[in-house]
N, C-alpha and C. Protein backbone atom coordinates (compact mmCIF):
# COMPACT_ATOMS: atom_id res chain seq x y z
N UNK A 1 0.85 -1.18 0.00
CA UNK A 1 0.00 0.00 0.00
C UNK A 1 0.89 1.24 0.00
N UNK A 2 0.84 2.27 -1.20
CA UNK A 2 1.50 3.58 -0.77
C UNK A 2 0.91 4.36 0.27
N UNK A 3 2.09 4.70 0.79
CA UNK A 3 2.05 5.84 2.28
C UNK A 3 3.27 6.97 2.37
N UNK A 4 2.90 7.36 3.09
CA UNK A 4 3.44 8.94 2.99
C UNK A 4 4.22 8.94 4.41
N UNK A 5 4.70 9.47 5.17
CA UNK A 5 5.02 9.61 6.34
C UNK A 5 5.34 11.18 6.94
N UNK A 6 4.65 11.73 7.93
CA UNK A 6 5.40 12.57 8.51
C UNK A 6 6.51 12.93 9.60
N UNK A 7 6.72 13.67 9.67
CA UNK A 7 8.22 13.71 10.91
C UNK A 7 8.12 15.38 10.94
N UNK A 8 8.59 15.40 12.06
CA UNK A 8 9.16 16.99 12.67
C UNK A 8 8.04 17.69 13.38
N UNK A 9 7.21 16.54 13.90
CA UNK A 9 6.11 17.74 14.87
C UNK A 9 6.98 17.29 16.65
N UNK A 10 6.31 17.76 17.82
CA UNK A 10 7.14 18.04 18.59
C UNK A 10 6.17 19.31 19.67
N UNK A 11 6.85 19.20 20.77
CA UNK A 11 6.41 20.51 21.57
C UNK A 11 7.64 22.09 21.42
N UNK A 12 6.70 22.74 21.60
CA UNK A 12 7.36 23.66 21.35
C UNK A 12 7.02 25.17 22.04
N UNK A 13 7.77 26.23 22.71
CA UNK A 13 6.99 27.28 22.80
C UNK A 13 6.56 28.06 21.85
N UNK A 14 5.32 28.89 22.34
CA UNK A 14 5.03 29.83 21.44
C UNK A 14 5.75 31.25 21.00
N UNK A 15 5.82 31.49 20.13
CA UNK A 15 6.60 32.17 19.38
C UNK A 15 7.76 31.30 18.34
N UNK A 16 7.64 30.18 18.76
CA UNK A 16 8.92 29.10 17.79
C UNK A 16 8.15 28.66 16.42
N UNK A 17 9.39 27.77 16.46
CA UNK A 17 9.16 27.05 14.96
C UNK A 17 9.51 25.80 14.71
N UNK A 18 8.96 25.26 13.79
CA UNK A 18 8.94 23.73 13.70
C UNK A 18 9.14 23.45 12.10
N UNK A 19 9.55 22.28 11.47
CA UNK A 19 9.56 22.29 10.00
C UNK A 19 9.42 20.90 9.93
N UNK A 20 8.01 20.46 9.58
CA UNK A 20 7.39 19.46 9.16
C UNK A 20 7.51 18.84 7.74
N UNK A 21 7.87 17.43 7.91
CA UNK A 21 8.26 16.56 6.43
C UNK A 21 7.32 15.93 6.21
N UNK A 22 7.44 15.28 4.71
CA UNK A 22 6.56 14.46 4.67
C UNK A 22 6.92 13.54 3.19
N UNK A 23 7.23 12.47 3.49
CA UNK A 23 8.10 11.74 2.54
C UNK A 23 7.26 10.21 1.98
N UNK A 24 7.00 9.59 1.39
CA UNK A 24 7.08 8.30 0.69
C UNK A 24 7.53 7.06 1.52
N UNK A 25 6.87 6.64 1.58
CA UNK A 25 7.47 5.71 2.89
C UNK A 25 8.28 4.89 1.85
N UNK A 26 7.96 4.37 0.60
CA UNK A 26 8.85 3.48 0.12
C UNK A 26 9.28 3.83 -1.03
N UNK A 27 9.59 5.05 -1.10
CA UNK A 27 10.15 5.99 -2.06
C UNK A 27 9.45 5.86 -3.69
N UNK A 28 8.22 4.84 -3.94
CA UNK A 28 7.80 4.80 -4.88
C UNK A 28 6.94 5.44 -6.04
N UNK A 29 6.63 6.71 -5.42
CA UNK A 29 6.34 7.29 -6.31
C UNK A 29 6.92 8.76 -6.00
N UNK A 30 6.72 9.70 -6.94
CA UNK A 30 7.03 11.05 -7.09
C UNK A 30 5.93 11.98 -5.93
N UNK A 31 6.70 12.83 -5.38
CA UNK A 31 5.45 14.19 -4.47
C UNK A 31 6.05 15.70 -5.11
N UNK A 32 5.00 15.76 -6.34
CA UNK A 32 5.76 16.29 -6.96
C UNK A 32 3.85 18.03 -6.24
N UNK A 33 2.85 17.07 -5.61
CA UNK A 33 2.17 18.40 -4.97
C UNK A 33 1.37 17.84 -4.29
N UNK A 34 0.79 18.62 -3.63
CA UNK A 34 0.33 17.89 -2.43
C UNK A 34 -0.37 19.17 -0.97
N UNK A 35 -0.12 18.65 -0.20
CA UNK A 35 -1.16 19.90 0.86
C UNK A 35 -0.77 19.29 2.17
N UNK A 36 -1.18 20.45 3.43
CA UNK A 36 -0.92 20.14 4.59
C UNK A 36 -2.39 20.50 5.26
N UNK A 37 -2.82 19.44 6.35
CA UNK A 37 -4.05 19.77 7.49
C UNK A 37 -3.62 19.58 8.88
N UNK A 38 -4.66 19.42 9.39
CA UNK A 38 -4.94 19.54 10.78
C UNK A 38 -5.87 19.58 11.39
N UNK A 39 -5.86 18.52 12.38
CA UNK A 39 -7.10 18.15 13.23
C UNK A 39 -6.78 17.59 14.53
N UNK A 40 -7.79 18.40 15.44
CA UNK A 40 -7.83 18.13 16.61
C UNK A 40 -9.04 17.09 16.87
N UNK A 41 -9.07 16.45 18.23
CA UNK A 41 -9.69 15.70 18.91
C UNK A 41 -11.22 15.69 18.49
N UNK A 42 -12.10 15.45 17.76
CA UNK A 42 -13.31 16.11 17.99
C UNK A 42 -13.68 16.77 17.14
N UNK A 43 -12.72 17.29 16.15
CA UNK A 43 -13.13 18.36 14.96
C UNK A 43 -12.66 17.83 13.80
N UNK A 44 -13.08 18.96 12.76
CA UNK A 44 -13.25 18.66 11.36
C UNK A 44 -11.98 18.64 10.94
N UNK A 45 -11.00 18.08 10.26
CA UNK A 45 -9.82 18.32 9.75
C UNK A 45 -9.92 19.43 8.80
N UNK A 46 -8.89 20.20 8.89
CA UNK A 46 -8.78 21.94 8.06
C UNK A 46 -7.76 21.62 7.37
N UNK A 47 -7.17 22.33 6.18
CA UNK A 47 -6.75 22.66 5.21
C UNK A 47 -6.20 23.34 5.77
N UNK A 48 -4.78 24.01 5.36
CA UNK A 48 -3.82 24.49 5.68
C UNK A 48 -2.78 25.54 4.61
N UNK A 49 -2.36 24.31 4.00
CA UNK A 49 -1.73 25.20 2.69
C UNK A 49 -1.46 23.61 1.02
N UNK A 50 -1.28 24.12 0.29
CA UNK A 50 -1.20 23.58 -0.90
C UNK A 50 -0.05 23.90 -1.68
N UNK A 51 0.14 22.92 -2.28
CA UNK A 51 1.27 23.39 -3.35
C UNK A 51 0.69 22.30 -4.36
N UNK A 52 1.25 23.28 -5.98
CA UNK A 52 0.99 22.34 -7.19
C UNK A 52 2.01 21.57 -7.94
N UNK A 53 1.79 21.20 -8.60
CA UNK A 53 3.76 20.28 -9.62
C UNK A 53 3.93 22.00 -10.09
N UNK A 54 3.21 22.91 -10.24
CA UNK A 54 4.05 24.07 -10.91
C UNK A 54 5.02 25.03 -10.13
N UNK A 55 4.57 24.97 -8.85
CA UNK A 55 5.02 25.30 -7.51
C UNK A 55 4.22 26.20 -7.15
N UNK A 56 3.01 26.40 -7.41
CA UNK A 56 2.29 27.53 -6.95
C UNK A 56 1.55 27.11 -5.49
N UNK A 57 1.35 28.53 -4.48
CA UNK A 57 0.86 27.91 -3.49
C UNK A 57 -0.24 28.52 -2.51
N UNK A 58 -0.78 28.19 -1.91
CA UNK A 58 -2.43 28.89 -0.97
C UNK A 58 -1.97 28.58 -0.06
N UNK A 59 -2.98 29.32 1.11
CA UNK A 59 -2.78 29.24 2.29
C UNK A 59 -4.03 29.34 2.99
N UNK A 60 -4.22 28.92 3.62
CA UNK A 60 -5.24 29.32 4.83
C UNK A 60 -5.25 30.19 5.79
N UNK A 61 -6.51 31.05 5.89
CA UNK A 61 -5.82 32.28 6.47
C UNK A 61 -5.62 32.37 7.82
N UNK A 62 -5.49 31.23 8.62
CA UNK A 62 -4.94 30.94 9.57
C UNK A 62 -3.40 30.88 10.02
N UNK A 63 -2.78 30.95 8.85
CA UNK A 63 -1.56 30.48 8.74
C UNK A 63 -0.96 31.23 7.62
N UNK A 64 -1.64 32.08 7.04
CA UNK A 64 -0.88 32.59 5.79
C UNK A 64 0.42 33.63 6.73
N UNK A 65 1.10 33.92 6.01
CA UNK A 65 2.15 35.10 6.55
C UNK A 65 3.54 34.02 8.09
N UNK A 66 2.71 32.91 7.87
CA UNK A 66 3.39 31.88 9.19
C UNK A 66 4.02 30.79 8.90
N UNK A 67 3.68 30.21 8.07
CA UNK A 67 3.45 28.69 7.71
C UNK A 67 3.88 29.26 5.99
N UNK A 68 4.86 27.98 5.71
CA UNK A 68 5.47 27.90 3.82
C UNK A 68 5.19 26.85 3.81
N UNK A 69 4.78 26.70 2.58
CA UNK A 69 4.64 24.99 2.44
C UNK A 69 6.17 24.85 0.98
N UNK A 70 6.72 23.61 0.97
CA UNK A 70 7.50 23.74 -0.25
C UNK A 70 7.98 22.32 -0.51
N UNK A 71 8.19 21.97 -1.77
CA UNK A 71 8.56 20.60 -2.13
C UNK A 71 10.15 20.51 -2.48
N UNK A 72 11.02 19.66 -1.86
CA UNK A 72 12.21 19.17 -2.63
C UNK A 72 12.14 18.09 -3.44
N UNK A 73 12.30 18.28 -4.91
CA UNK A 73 12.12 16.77 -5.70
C UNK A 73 13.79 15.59 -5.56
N UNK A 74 14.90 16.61 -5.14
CA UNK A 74 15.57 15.68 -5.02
C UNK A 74 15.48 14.55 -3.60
N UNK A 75 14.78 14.80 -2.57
CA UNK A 75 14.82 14.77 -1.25
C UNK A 75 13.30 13.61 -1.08
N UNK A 76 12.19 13.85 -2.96
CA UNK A 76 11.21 13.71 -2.79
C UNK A 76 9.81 13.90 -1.50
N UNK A 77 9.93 15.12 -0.94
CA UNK A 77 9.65 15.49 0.20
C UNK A 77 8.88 16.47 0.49
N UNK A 78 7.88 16.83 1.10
CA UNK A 78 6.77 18.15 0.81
C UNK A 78 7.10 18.18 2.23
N UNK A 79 7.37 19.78 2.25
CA UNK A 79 7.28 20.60 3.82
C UNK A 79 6.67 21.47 4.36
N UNK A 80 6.60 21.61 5.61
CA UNK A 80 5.74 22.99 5.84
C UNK A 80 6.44 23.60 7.25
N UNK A 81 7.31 24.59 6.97
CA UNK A 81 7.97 25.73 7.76
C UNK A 81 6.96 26.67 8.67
N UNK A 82 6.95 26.34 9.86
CA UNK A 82 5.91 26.94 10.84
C UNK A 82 6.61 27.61 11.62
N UNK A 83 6.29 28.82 11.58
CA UNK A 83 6.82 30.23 12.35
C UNK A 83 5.62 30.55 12.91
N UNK A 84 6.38 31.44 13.92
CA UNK A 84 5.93 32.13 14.98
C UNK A 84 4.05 31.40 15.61
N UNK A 85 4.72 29.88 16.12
CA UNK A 85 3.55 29.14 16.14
C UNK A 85 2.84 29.86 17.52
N UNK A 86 1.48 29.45 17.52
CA UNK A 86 0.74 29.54 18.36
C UNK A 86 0.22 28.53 19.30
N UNK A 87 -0.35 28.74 20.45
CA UNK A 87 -1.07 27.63 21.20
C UNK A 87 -2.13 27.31 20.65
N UNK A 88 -2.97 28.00 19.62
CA UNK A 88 -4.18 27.71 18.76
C UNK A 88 -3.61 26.91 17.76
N UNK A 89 -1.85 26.66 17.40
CA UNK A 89 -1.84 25.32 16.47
C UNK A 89 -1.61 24.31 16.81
N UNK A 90 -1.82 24.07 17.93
CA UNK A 90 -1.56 22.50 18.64
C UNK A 90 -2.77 21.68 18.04
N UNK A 91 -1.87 20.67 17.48
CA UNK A 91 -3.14 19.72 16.36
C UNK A 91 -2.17 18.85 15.79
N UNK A 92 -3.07 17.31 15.32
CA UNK A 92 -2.27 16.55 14.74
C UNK A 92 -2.23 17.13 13.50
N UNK A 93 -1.01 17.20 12.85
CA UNK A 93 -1.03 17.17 11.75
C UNK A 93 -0.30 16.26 10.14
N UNK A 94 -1.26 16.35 9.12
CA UNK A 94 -0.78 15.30 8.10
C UNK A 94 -1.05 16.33 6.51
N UNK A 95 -0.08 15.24 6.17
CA UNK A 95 0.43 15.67 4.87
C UNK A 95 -0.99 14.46 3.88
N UNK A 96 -0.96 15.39 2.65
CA UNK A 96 -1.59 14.73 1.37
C UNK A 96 -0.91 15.06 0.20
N UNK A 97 0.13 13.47 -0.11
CA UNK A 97 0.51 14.07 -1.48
C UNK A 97 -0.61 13.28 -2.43
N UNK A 98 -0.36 14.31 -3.91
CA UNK A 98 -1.04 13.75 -5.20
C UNK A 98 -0.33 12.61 -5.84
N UNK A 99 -0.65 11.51 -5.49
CA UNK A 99 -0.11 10.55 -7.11
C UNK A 99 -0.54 10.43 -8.30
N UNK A 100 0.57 10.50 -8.90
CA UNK A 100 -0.40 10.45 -10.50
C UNK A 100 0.39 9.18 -11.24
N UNK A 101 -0.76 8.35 -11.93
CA UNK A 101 -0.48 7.23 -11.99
C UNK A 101 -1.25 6.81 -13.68
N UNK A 102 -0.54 6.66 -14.69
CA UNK A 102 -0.83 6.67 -16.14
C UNK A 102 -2.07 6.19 -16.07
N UNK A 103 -3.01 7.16 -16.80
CA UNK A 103 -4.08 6.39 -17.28
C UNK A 103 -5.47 6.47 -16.09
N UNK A 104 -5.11 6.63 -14.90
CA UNK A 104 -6.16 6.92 -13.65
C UNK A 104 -6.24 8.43 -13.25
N UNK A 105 -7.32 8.70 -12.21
CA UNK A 105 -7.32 10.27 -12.07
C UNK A 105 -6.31 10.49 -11.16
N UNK A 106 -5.67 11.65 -10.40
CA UNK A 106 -4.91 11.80 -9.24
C UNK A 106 -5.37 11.26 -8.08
N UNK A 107 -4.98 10.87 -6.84
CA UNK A 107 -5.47 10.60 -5.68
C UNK A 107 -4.36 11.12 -4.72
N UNK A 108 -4.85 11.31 -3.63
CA UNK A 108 -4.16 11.93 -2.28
C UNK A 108 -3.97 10.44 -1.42
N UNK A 109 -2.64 10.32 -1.53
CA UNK A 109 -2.16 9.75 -0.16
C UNK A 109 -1.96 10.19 1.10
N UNK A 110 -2.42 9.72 1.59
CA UNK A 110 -2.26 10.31 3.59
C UNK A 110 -1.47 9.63 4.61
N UNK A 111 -0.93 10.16 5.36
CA UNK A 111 0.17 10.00 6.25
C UNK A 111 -0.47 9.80 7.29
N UNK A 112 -0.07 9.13 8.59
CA UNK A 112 -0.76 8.92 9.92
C UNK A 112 -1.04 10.13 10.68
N UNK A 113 0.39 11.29 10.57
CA UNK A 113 -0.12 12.22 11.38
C UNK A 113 1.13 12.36 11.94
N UNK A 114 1.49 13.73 12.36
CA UNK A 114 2.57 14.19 13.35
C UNK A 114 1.79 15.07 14.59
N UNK A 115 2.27 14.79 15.50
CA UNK A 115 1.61 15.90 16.92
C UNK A 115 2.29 16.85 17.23
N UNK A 116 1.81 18.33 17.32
CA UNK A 116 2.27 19.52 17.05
C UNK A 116 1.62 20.20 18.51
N UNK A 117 2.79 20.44 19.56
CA UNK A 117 2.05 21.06 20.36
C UNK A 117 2.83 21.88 21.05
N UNK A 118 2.48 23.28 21.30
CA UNK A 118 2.30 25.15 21.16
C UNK A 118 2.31 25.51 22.98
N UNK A 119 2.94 25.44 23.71
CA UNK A 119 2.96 25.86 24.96
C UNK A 119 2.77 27.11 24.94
N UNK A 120 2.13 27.83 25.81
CA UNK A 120 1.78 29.10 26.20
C UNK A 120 3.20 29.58 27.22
C-alpha cells in the first residue's frame, strides 16, 4: 500500500518554529504536490496550505504570513515551515501528497499524522 510519512512535529513554545516533512514511505512514487491539514480531537480536519507540480501555493488564512509549504524533488519530500507558532496550532497534523499514476485520475495519499504542540 503507498504511504506517505510525517516527521518533525514536537512541543514547542510559542513564538517558535517547527519544519514538518513528509516523505514516501517506500520511495515509490514522485510528491511532486500535495497539501498540509490539521485536526484536533473532535473536529473537522482543516486545510492548511497547498502546493501544485508548478510550484504555486495557498494558504489558509490561519496560517498565511506563518506557515510555507515547499517541495524538494531531489529529497522527494513536501514541507511545511511553521513560524511564529501559536497555542491555537496545537493539532495533529498530516500531509496529502497527489499521485499520478498513467491512465487513472490523481489521488491523495495520507500520512498517519505528526503531533504539534504550542505551549503558552
Amino acid at each position: 500500500q503507498v504511504q506517505v510519512a510525517e516527521s518533525g512535529g514536537g512541543l514547542v513554545q510559542a513564538g517558535g518554529s517547527l519544519r514538518l516533512s513528509c516523505t514516501a514511505v517506500e520511495n515509490d512514487f514522485s510528491i511532486n504536490s500535495g497539501g498540509w491539514y490539521r485536526q484536533g480531537p473532535g473536529s473537522q480536519r482543516e486545510w492548511l496550505a497547498s502546493i501544485t507540480s508548478g510550484g504555486a501555493t495557498a494558504y489558509a488564512d490561519s496560517v498565511k504570513g506563518r506557515f510555507a509549504i515547499s517541495r524538494d524533488a531531489a529529497k522527494n519530500t513536501l514541507s511545511l515551515q511553521m513560524n511564529n507558532l501559536k497555542p491555537e496550532d496545537t493539532d495533529e497534523y498530516f500531509c496529502a501528497a497527489v499521485r499520478l499514476r498513467l491512465g487513472l485520475p490523481p489521488s491523495d495519499v495520507w500520512g498517519q499524522g505528526t503531533q504539534v504542540t504550542v505551549s503558552s
